[in-house]
Protein backbone atom coordinates (compact mmCIF):
# COMPACT_ATOMS: atom_id res chain seq x y z
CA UNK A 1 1.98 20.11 -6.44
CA UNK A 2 -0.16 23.28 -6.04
CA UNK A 3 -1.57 21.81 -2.32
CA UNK A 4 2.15 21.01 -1.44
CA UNK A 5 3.49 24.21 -2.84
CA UNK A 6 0.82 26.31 -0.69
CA UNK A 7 -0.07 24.96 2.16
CA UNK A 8 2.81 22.15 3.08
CA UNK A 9 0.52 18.92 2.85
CA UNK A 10 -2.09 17.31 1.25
CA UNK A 11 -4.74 14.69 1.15
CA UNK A 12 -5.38 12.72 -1.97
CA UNK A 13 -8.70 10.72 -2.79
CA UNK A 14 -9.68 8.79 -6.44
CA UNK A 15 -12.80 8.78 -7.51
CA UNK A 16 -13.60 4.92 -6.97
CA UNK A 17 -13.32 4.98 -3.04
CA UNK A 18 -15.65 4.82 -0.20
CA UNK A 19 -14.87 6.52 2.82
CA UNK A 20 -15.85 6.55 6.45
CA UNK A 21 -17.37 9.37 8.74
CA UNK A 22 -14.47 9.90 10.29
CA UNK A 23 -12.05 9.85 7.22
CA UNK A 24 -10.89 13.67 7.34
CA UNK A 25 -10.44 13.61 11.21
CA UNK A 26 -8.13 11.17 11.05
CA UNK A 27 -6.30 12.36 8.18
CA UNK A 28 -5.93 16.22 9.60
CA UNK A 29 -4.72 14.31 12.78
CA UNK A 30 -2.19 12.21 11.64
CA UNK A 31 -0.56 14.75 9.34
CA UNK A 32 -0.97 17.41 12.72
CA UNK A 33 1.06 15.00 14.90
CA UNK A 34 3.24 13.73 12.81
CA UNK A 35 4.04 17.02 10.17
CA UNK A 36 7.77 17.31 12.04
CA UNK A 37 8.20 13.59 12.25
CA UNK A 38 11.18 13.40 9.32
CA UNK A 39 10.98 9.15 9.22
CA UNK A 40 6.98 9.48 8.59
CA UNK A 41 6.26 9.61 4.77
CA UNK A 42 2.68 9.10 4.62
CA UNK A 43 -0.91 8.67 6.59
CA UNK A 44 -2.58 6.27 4.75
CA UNK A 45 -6.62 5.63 5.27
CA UNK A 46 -6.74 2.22 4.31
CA UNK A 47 -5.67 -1.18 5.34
CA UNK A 48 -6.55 -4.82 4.28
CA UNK A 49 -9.28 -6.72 5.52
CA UNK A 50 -7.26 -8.14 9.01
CA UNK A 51 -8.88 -9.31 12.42
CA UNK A 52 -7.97 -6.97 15.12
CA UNK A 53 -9.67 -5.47 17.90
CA UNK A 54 -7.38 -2.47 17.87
CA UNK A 55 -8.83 0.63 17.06
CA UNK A 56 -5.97 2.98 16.80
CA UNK A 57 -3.61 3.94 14.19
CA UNK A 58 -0.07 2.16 13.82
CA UNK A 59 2.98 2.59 12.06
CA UNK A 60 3.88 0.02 8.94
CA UNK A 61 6.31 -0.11 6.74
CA UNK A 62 4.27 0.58 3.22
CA UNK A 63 1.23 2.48 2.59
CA UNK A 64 -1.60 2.68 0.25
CA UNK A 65 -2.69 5.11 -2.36
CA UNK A 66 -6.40 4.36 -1.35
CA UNK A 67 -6.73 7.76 0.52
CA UNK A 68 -3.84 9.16 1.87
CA UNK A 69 -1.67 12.29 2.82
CA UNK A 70 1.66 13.49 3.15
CA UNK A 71 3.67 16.57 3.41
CA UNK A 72 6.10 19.01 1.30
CA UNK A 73 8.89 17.29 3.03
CA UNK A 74 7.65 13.83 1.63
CA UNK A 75 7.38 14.63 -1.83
CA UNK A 76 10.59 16.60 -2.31
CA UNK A 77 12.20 13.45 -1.32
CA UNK A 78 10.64 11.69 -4.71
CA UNK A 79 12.97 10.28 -7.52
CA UNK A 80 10.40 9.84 -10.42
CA UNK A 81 12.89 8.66 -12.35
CA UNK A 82 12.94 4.54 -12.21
CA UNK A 83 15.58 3.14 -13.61
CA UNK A 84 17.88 5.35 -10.87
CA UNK A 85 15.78 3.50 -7.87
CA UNK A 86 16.65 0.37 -9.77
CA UNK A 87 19.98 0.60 -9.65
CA UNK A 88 20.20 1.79 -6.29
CA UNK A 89 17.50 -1.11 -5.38
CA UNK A 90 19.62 -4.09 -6.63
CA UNK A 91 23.15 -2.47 -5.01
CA UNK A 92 21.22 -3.19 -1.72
CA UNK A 93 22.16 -6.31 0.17
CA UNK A 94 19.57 -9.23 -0.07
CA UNK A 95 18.38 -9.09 2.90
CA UNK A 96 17.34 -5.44 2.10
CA UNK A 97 15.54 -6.38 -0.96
CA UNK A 98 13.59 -9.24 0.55
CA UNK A 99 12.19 -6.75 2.87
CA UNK A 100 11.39 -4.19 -0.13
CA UNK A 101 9.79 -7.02 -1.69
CA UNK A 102 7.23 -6.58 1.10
CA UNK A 103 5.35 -9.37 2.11
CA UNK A 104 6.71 -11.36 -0.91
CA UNK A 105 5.38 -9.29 -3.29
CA UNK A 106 8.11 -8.63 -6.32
CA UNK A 107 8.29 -4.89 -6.18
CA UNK A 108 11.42 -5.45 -8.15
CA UNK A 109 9.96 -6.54 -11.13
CA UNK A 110 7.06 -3.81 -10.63
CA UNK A 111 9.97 -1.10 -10.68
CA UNK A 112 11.61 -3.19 -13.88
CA UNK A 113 8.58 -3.05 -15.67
CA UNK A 114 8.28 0.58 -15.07
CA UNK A 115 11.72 1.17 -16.26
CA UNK A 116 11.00 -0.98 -19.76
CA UNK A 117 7.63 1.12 -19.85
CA UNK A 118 5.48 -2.04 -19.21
CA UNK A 119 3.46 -0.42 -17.08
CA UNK A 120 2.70 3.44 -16.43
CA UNK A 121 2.27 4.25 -12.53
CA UNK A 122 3.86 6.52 -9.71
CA UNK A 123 3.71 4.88 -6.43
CA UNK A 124 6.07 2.14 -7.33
CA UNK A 125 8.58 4.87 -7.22
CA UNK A 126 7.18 6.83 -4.61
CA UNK A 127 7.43 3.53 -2.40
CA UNK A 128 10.55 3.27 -3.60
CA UNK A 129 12.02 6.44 -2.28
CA UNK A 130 10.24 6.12 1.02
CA UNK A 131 11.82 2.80 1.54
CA UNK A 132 15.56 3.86 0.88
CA UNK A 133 14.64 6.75 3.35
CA UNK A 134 13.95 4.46 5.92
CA UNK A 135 10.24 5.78 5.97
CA UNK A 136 7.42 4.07 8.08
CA UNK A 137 3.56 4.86 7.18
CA UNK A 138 0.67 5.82 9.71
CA UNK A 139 -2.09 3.74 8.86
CA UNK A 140 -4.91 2.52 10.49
CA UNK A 141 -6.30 -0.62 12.09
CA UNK A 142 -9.95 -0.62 11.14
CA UNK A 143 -9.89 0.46 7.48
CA UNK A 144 -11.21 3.93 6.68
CA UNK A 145 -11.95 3.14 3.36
CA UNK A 146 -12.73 0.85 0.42
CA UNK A 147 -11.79 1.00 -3.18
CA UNK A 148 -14.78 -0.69 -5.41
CA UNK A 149 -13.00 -0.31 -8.61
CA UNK A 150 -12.11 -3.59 -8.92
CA UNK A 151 -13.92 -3.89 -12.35
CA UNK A 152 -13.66 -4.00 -15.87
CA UNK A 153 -13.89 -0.44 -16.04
CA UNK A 154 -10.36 0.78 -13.82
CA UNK A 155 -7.49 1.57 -14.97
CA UNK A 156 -4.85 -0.49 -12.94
CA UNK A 157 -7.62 -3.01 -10.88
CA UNK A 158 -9.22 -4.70 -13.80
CA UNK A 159 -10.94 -7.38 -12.01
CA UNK A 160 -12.22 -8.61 -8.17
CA UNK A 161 -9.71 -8.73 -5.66
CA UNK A 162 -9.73 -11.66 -3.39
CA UNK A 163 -8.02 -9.35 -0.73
CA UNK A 164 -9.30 -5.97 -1.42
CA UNK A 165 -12.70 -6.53 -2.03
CA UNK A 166 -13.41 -7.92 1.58
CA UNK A 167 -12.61 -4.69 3.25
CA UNK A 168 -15.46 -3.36 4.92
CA UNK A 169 -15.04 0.49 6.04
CA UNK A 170 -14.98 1.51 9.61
CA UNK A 171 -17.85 3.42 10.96
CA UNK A 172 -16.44 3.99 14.15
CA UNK A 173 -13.37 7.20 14.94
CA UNK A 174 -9.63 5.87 15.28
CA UNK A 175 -7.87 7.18 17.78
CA UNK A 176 -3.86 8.69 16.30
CA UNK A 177 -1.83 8.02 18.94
CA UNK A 178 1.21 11.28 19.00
CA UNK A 179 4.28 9.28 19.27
CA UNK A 180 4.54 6.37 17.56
CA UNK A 181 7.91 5.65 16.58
CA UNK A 182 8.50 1.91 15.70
CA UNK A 183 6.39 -0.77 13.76
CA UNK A 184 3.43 -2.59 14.69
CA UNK A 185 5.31 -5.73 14.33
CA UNK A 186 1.99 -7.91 15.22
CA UNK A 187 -0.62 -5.78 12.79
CA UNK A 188 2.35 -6.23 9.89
CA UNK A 189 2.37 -10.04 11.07
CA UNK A 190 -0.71 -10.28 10.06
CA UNK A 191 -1.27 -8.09 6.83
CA UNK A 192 1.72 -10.31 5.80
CA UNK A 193 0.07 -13.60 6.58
CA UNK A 194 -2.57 -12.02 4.76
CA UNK A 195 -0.51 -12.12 1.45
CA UNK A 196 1.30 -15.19 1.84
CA UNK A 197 -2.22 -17.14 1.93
CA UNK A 198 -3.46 -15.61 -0.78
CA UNK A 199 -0.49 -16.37 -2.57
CA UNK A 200 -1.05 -20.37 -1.81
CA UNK A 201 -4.61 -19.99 -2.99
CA UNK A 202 -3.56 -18.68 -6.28
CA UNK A 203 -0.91 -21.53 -6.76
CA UNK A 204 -3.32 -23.91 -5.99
CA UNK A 205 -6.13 -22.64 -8.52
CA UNK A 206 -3.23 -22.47 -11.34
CA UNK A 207 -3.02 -25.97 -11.38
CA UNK A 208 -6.04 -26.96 -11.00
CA UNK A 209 -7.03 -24.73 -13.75
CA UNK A 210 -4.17 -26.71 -15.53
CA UNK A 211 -5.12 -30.00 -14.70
CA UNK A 212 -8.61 -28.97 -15.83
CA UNK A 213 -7.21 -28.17 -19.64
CA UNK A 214 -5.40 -31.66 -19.78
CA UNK A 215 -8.49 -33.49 -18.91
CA UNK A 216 -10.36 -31.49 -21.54
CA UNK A 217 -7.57 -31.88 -24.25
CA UNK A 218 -7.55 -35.73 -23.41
CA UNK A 219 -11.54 -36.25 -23.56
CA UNK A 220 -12.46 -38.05 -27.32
């Protein structure tokens, strides 16, 4: 609050991520261009491990905490408070929430658990808020950087990421375009497909790990 409060923005980094060369200059630029852009929340640094020659930054509809900034403006617009994004969440129309569940991913039950205190984070309500103000997120198309906390030791990423842990960081400047003011529909094609792959992978090694157990409970 003290960045917001005196000087209008910020740019927030943990402690477990790598970041490019040319991490701050895209950063100042993106919240430069796009400070008096209302439908902008964030400018987010990273983005998963996609194949794209593109080299230029592009709006999506949800961001990442993995390095990112935002203004006053954004975080003013925050309702900490989870249980009243629920309710406003599952008034919506279905159609709505399947898109809030981005990229099938049950952000509903991440904002439930948060309401029954199952789990202890922000950003499921900051994502919230951003998405029932119609925000979009600058973010780039060559990541900018990686998070290698995917260990025993984090506090939310306890393990390797089958997504995540493939990013590579770019060593190369992306360029911020000044007016973007729609979505990337073929970069979120693919950071979708992305998901809904991994997704089959997991289903698949579920039951084989289950078939493996009944072949071991059935040996003599």
């Amino acid at each position: 609050s003290f960045m917001v409060n005196n000087f209008e923005r910020t740019i927030v980094l943990e402690d477990d991520l790598l970041t490019s060369p040319f991490f701050l200059t895209y950063m100042n630029n993106g919240l430069n261009y796009y400070k008096d852009s209302l439908q902008i929340k964030t400018i987010s640094a990273y983005i998963e491990p996609i194949k794209t020659s593109k080299k230029q930054a592009v709006l999506l509809p949800v961001g990442t905490a993995w390095g990112w900034g935002t203004w006053k403006r954004t975080i003013d617009e925050i309702e900490f408070d989870a249980t009243i994004l629920l309710k406003k969440i599952i008034k919506l129309p279905q159609e709505k929430i399947n898109e809030f569940n981005y990229a099938g991913e049950n952000f509903v039950g991440m904002l439930e658990a948060q309401c029954k205190g199952e789990i202890d984070t922000w950003d499921i309500q900051f994502y919230t808020s951003c998405f029932l103000n119609d925000g979009l997120h600058l973010k780039p198309t060559q990541s900018l950087t990686k998070n290698f906390g995917f260990d025993t030791q984090g506090t939310h990423c306890k393990e390797f990421h089958p997504i995540h842990s493939k990013t590579t960081v770019s060593q190369i400047e992306i360029d911020v375009p000044k007016q973007l003011t729609t979505i990337d529909t073929n970069i979120n094609n693919k950071i979708i497909n992305i998901y809904k792959k991994q997704r089959l992978y997991d289903r698949f090694n579920y039951r084989k790990n289950q078939f493996i157990r009944i072949i071991n409970r059935l040996k003599p």
